[in-house]
C-alpha atoms as a PDB file:
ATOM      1  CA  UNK A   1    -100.694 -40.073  17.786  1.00  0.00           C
ATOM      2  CA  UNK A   2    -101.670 -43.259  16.125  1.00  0.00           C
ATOM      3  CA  UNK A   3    -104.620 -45.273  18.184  1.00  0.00           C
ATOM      4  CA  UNK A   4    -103.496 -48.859  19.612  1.00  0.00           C
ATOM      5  CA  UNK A   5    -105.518 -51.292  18.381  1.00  0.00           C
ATOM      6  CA  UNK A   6    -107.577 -53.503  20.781  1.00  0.00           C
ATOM      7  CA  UNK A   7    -106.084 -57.095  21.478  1.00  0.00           C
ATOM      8  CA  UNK A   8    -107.422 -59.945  20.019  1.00  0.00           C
ATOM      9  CA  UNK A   9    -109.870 -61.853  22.610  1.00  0.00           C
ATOM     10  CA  UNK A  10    -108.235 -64.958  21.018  1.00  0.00           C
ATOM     11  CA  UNK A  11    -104.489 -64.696  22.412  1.00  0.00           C
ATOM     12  CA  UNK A  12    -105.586 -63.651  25.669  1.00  0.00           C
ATOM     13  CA  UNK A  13    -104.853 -66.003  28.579  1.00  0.00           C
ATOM     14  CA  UNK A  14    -108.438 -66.647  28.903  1.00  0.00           C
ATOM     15  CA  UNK A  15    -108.934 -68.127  25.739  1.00  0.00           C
ATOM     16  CA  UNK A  16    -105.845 -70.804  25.737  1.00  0.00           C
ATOM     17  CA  UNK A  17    -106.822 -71.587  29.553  1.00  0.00           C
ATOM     18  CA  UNK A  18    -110.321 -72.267  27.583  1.00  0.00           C
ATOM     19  CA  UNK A  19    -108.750 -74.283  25.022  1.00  0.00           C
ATOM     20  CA  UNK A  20    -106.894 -76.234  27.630  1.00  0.00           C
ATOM     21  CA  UNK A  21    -110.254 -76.939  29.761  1.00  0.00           C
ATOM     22  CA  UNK A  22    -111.904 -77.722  26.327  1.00  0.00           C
ATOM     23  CA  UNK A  23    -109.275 -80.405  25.461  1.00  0.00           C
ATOM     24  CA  UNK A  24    -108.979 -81.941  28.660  1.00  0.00           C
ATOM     25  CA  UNK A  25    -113.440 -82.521  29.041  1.00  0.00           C
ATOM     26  CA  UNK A  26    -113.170 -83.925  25.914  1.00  0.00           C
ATOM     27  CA  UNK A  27    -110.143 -86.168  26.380  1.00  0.00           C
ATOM     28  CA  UNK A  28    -111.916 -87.410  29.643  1.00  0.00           C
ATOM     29  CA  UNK A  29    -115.253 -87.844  27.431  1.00  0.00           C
ATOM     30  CA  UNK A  30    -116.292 -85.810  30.474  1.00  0.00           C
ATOM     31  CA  UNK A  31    -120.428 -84.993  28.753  1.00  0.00           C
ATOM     32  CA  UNK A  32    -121.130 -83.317  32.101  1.00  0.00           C
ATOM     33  CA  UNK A  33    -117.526 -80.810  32.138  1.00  0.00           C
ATOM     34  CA  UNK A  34    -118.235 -80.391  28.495  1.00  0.00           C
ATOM     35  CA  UNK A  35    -121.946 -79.462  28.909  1.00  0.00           C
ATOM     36  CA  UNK A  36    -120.636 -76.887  31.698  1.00  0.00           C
ATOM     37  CA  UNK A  37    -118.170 -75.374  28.714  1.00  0.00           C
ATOM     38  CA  UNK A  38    -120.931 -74.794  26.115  1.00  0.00           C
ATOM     39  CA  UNK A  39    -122.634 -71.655  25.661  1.00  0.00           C
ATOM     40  CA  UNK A  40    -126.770 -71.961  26.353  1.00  0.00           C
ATOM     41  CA  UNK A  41    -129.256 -72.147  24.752  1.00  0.00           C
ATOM     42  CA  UNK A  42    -126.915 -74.145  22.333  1.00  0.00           C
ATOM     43  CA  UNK A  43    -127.962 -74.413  18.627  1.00  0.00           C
ATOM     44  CA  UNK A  44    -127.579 -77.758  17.577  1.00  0.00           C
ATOM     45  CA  UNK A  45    -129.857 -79.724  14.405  1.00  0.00           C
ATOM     46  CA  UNK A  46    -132.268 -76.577  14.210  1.00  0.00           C
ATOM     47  CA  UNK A  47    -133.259 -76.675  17.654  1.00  0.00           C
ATOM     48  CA  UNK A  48    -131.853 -74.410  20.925  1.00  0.00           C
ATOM     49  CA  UNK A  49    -130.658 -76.913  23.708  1.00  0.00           C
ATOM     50  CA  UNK A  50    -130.500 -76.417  26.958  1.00  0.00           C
ATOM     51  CA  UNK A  51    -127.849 -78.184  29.352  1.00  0.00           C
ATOM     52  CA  UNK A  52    -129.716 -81.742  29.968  1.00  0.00           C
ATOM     53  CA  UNK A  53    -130.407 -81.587  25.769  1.00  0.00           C
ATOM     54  CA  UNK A  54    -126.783 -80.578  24.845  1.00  0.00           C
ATOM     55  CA  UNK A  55    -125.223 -83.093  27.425  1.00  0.00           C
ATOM     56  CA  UNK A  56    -127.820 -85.968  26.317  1.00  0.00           C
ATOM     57  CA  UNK A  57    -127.950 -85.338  22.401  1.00  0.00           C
ATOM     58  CA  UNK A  58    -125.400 -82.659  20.766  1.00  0.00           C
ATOM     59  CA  UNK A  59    -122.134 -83.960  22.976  1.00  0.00           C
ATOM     60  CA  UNK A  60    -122.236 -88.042  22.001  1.00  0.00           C
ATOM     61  CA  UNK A  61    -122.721 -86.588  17.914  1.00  0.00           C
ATOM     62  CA  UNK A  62    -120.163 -84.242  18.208  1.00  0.00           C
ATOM     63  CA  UNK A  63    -117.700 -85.769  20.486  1.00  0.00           C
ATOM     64  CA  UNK A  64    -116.916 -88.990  18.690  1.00  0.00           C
ATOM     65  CA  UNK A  65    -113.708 -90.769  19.750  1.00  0.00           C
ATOM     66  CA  UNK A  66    -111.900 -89.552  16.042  1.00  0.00           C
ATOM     67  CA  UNK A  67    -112.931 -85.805  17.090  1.00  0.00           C
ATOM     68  CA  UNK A  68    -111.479 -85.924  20.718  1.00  0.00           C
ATOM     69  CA  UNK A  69    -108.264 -87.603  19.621  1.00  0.00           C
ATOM     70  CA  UNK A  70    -108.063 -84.529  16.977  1.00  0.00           C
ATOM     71  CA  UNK A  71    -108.901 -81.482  19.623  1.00  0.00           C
ATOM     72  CA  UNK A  72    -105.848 -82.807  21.512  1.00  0.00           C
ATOM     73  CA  UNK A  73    -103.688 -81.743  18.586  1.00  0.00           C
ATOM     74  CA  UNK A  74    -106.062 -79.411  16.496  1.00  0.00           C
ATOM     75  CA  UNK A  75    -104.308 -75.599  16.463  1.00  0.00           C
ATOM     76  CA  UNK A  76    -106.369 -73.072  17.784  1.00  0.00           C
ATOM     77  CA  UNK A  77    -106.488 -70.783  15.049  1.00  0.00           C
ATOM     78  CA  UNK A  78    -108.092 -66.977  15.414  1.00  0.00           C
ATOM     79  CA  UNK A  79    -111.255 -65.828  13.608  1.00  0.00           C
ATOM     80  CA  UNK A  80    -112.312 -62.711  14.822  1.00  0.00           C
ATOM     81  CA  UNK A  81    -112.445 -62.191  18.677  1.00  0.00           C
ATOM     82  CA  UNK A  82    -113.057 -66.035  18.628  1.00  0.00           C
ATOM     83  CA  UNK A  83    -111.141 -69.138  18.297  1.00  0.00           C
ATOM     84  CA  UNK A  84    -111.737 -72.545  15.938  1.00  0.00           C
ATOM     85  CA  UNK A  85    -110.621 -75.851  16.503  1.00  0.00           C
ATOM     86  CA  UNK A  86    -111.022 -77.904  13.289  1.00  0.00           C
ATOM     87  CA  UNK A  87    -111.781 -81.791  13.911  1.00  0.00           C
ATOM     88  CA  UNK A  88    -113.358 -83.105  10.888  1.00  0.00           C
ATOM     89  CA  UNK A  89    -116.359 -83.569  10.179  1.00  0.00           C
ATOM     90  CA  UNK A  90    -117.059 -79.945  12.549  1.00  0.00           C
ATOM     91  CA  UNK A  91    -115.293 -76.402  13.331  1.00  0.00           C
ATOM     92  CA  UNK A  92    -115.686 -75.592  17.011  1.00  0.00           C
ATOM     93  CA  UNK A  93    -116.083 -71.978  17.891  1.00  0.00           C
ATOM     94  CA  UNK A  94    -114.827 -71.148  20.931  1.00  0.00           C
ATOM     95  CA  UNK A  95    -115.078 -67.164  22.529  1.00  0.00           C
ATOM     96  CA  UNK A  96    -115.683 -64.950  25.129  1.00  0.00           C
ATOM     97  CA  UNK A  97    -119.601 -64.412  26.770  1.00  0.00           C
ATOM     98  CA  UNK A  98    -120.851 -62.334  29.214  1.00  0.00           C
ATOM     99  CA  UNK A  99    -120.753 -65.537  31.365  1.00  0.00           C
ATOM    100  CA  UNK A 100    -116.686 -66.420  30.308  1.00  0.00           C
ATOM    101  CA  UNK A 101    -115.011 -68.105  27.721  1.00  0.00           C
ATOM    102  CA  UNK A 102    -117.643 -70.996  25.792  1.00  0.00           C
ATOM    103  CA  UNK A 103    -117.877 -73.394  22.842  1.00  0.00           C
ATOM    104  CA  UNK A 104    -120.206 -71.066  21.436  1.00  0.00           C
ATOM    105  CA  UNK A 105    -121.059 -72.964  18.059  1.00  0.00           C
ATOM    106  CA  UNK A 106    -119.959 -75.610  15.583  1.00  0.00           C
ATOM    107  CA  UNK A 107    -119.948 -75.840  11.953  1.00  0.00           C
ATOM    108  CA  UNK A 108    -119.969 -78.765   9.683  1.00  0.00           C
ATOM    109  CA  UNK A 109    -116.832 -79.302   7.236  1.00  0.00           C
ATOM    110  CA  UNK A 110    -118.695 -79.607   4.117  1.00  0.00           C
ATOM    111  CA  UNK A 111    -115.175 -80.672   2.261  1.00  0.00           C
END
């Protein structure tokens, strides 16, 4: 018999109740729900953050008001076991951890 393969982590429930929580912290401009969502230490300008740092310095940079309009519309697309909103300038990575689903990283949209 042929082996099943595994699901993808990324159209579980877990991940689009993650996406929804996602959306909604950053719709609010919620730092504090957001810093909750992010996976720490968090790597952000060469440096690992931990939740006072990522609230404080990575969230007002990333979360501008252009890049919280987008993730209310941006299509979760699947990479891996992960999914990846794209709000330009930045790729958020969002997947599964030992402690739950978390914005685990972002990437600049060099385009």
């Amino acid at each position: 018999s042929t082996p099943l393969s595994p699901p993808r982590f990324a159209t579980l429930p877990a991940g689009r109740d993650f996406v929804a929580r996602f959306r909604a912290a950053a719709a609010a401009r919620d730092a504090a729900a957001l810093g909750e969502l992010g996976a720490l230490p968090f790597r952000y300008e060469g440096r690992d953050l931990g939740r006072e740092a990522f609230v404080g310095e990575a969230v007002p940079a990333l979360f501008t008001p252009s890049v919280r309009r987008c993730l209310q519309r941006a299509p979760a697309r699947p990479e891996g076991d992960r999914l990846v909103l794209w709000c330009k300038p930045y790729g958020f990575y969002l997947g599964p951890t030992r402690g739950g689903w978390r914005l685990i990283e972002f990437v600049a949209d060099v385009d």
